[in-house]
Protein backbone atom coordinates (compact mmCIF):
# COMPACT_ATOMS: atom_id res chain seq x y z
CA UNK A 1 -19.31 67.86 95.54
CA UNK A 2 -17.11 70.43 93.77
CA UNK A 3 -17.32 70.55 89.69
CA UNK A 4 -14.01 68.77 89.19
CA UNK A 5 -13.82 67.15 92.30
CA UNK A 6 -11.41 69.80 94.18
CA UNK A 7 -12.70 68.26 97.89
CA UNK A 8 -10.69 69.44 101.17
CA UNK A 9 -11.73 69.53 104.96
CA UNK A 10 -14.31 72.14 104.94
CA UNK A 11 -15.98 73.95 108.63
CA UNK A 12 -19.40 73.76 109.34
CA UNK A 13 -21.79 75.52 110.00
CA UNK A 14 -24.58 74.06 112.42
CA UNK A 15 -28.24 74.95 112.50
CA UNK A 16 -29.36 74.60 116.51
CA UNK A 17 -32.80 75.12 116.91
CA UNK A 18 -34.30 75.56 120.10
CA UNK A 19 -35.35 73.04 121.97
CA UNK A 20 -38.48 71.43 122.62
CA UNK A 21 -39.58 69.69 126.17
CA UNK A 22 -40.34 65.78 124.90
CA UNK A 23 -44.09 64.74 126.15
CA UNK A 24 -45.65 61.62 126.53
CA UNK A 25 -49.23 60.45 125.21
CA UNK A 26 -50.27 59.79 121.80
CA UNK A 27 -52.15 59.93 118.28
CA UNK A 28 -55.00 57.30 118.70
CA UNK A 29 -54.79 56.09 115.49
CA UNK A 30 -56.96 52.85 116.43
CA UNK A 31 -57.57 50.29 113.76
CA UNK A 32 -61.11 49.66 112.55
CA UNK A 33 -63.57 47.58 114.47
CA UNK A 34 -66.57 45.21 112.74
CA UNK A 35 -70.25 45.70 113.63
CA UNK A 36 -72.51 43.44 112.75
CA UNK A 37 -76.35 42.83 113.17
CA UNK A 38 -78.35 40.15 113.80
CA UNK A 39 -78.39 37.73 116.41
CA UNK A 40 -75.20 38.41 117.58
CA UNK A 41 -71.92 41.61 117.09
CA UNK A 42 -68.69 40.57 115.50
CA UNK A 43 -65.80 40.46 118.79
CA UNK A 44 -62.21 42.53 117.38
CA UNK A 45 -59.81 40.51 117.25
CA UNK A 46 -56.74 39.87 115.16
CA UNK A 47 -59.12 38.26 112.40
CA UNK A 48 -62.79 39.31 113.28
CA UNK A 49 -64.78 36.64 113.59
CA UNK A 50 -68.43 37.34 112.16
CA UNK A 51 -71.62 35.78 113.71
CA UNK A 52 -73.22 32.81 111.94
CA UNK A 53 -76.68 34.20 112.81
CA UNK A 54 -75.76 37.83 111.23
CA UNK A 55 -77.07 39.01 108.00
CA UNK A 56 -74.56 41.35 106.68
CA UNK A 57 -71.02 43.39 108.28
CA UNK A 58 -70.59 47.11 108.19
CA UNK A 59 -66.79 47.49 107.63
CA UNK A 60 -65.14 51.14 108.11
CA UNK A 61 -62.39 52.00 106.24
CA UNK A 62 -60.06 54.66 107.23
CA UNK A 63 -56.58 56.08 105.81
CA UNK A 64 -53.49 57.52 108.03
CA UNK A 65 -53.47 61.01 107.08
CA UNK A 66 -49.93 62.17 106.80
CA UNK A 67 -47.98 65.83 106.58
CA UNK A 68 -44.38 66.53 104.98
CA UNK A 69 -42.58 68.53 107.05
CA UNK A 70 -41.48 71.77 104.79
CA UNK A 71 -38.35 74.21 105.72
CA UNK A 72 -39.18 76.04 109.11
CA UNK A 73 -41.80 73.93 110.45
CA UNK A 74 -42.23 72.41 114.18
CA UNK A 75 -43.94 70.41 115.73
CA UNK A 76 -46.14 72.90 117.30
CA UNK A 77 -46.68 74.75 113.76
CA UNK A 78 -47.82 71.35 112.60
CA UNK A 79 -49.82 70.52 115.60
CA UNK A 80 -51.77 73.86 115.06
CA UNK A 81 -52.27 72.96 111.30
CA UNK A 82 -53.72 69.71 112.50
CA UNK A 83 -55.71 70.12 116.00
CA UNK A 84 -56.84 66.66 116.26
CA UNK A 85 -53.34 65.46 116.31
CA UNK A 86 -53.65 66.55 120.30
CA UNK A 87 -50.70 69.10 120.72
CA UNK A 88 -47.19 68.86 119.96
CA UNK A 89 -46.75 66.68 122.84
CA UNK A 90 -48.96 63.63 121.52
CA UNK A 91 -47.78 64.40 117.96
CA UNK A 92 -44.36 63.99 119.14
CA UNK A 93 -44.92 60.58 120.86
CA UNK A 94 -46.60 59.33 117.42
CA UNK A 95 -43.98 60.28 115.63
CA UNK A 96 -40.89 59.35 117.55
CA UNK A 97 -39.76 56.61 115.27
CA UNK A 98 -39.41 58.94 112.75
CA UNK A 99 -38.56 62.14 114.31
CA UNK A 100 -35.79 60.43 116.72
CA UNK A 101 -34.87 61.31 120.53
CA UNK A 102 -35.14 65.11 119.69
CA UNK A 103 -38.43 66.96 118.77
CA UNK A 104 -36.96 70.15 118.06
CA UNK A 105 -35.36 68.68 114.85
CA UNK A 106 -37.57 67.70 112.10
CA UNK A 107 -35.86 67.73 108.84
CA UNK A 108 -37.77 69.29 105.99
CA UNK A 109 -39.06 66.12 103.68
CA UNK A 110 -40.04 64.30 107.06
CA UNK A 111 -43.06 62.53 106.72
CA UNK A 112 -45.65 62.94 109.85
CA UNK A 113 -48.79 61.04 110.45
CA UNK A 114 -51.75 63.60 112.06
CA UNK A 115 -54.57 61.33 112.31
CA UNK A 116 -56.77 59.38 110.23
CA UNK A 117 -59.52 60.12 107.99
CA UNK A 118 -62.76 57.87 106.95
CA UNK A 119 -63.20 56.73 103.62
CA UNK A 120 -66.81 55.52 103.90
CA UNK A 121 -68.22 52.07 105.04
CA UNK A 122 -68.15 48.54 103.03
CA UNK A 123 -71.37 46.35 103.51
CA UNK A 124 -71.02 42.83 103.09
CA UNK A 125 -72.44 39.54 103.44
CA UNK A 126 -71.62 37.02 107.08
CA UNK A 127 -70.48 34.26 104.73
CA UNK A 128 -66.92 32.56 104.55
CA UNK A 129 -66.69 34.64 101.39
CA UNK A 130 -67.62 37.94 103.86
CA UNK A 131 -65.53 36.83 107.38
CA UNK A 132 -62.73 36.65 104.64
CA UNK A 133 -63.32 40.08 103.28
CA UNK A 134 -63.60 41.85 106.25
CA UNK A 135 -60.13 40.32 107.50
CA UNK A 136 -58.51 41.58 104.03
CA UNK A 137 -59.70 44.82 104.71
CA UNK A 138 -58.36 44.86 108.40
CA UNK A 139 -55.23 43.83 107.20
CA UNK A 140 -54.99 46.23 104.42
CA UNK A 141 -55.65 48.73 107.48
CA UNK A 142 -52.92 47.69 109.42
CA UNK A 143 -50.05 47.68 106.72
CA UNK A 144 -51.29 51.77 106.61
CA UNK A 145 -50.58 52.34 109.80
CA UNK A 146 -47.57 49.88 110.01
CA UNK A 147 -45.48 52.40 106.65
CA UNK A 148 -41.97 52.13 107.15
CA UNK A 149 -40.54 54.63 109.34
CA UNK A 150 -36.38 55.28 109.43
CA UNK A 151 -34.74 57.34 112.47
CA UNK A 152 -33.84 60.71 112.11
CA UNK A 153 -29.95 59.66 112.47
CA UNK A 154 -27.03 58.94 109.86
CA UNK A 155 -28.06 55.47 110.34
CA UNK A 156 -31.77 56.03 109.35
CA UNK A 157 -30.94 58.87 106.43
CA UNK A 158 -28.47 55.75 104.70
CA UNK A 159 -31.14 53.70 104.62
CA UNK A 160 -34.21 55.98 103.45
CA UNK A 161 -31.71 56.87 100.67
CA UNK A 162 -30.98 53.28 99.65
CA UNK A 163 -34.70 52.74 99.23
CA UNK A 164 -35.50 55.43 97.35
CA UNK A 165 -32.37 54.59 95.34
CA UNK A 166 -33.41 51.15 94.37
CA UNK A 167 -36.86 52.47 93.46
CA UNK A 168 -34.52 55.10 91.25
CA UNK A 169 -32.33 52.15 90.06
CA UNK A 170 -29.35 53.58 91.18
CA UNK A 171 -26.33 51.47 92.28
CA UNK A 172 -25.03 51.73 96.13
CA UNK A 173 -23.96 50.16 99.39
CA UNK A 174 -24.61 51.33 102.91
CA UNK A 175 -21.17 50.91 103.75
CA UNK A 176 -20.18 52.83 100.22
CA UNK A 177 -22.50 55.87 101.17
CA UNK A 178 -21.10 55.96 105.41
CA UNK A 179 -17.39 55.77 104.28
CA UNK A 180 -17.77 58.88 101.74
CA UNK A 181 -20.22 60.66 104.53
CA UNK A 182 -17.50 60.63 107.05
CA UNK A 183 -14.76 62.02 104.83
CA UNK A 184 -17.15 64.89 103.66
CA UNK A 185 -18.98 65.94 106.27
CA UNK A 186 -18.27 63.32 109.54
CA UNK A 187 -22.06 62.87 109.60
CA UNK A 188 -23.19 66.66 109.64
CA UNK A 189 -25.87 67.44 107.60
CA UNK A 190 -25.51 71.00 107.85
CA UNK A 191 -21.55 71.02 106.86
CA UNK A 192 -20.71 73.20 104.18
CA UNK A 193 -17.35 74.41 103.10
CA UNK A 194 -16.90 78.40 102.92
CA UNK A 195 -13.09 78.22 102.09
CA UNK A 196 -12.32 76.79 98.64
CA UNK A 197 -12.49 77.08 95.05
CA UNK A 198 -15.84 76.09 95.26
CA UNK A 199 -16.56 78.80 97.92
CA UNK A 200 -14.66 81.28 96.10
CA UNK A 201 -16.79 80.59 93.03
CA UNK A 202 -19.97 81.48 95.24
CA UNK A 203 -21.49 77.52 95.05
CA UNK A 204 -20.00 75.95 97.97
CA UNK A 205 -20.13 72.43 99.03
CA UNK A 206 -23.15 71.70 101.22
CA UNK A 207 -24.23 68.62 103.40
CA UNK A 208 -23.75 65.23 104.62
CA UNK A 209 -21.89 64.46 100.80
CA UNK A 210 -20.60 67.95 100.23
CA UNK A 211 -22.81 68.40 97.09
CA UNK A 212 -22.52 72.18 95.16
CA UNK A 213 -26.17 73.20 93.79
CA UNK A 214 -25.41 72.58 90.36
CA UNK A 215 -24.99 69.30 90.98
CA UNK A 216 -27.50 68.99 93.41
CA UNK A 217 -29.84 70.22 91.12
CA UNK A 218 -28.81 67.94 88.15
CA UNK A 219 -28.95 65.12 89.64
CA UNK A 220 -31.69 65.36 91.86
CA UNK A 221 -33.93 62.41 92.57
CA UNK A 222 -37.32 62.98 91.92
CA UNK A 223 -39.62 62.39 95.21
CA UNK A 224 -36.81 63.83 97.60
CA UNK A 225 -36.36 67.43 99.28
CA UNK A 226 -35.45 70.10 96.96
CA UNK A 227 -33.38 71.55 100.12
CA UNK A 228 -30.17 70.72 99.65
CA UNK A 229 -29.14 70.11 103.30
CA UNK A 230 -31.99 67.44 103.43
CA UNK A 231 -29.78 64.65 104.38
CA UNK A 232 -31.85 61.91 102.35
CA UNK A 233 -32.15 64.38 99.20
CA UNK A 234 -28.34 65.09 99.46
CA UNK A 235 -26.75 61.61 99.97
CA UNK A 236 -29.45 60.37 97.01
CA UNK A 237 -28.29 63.19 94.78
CA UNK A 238 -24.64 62.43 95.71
CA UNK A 239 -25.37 58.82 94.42
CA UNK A 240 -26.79 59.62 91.55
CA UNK A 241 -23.89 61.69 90.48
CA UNK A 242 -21.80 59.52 91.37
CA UNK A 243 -23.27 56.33 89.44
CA UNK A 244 -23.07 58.23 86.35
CA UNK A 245 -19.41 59.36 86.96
CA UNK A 246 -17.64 56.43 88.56
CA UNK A 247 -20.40 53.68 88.06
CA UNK A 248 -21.32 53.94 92.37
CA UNK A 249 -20.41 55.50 95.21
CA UNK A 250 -18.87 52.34 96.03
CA UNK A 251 -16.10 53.46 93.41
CA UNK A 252 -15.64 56.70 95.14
CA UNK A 253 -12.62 56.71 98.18
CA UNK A 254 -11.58 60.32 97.73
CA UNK A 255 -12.72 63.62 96.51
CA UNK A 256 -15.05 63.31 93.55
């Protein structure tokens, strides 16, 4: 995103990164069963059902405990950080949602999950009040470990963007954001344009929306990469420019 909008075809440079063989397995990350004593255990199930004959329900609670992926990482530098997490292999496999179809590229900003972590124990009473209690804290559980994940395409980076916009209040459409990608960058995150005035300057247009790092900078949304070749941090920082300039990036259909 040049300073006075001077945009032209730019070449690009990409990154390629070496790649990694994909595994199979998995993080256990296995959601919290209820003991109880007495007469009779509480059975998991989708609500736990607590004895009538029990006097009271020990109820674990755990939290997903997750890793942002900073510039230069891999899985296998990650999987070393975190040795329960099983190897790169079953890291990988927990992660594929997020990572997408290739391991060897995990964007700086990425959010992993590397395990869980206990938070202590909840006691309570085998009443209705307590059979209730312990299913509120399952089901707390499982919206943890069920966070919203995006894929590590064009398609997923859109979409993380347009959340974190919203959250940002700032105005954009999916379709307004892939129309002005495509122009700038045809979907390349690590486009940037060595040839213009821009260039010349010595701040030349980087990523999917062809942002300089003045602008970048300036308009950055709080909560996103400070790399400006993230593609979520880019594309939001693009929108946010663009909002205050032409109202969206709905507005925008040529060089801005």
């Amino acid at each position: 995103m040049p300073v006075r909008g001077k945009h032209r075809s730019k070449k690009s440079n990409v990154i390629t990164r070496g790649m990694l063989a994909a595994g199979t397995g998995g993080i256990a990350l296995a959601l919290p069963l209820v003991s109880a004593t007495g007469a009779s255990a509480a059975t998991p199930a989708t609500a736990p059902q607590i004895a009538k004959t029990a006097h009271t329900a020990v109820v674990p609670n755990v939290q997903l405990v997750t890793y942002k992926v900073v510039a230069g990482d891999t899985l296998s530098k990650v999987a070393q950080k975190y040795p329960k997490s099983g190897g790169w292999k079953k890291l990988y496999a927990a992660n594929r949602a997020v990572i997408g179809d290739n391991p060897a590229l995990i964007r700086p900003g990425l959010k992993l999950t590397v395990g869980t972590k206990s938070l202590g124990s909840t006691t309570v009473r085998t009443t209705a009040n307590a059979t209730a209690a312990v299913a509120k804290t399952t089901t707390a559980t499982v919206t943890q470990a069920s966070a919203k994940t995006y894929a590590n395409n064009l398609d997923g980076w859109i979409k993380e963007s347009l959340d974190v916009m919203a959250k940002a209040g700032i105005p954009g459409s999916y379709d307004g954001i892939h129309r002005n990608v495509m122009r700038e960058s045809s979907g390349n995150p690590n486009a940037i344009n060595n040839w213009d005035s821009n260039a010349a300057a010595g701040i030349p247009s980087k990523g999917l929306l062809q942002v300089i790092d003045p602008t970048f900078q300036a308009y950055h949304v709080a909560g996103t990469s400070m790399n400006i070749y993230d593609p979520v941090a880019n594309i939001t920082a693009a929108c946010n420019y663009a909002a205050k300039t032409y109202g969206s990036i709905d507005n925008v259909n040529g060089a801005y």
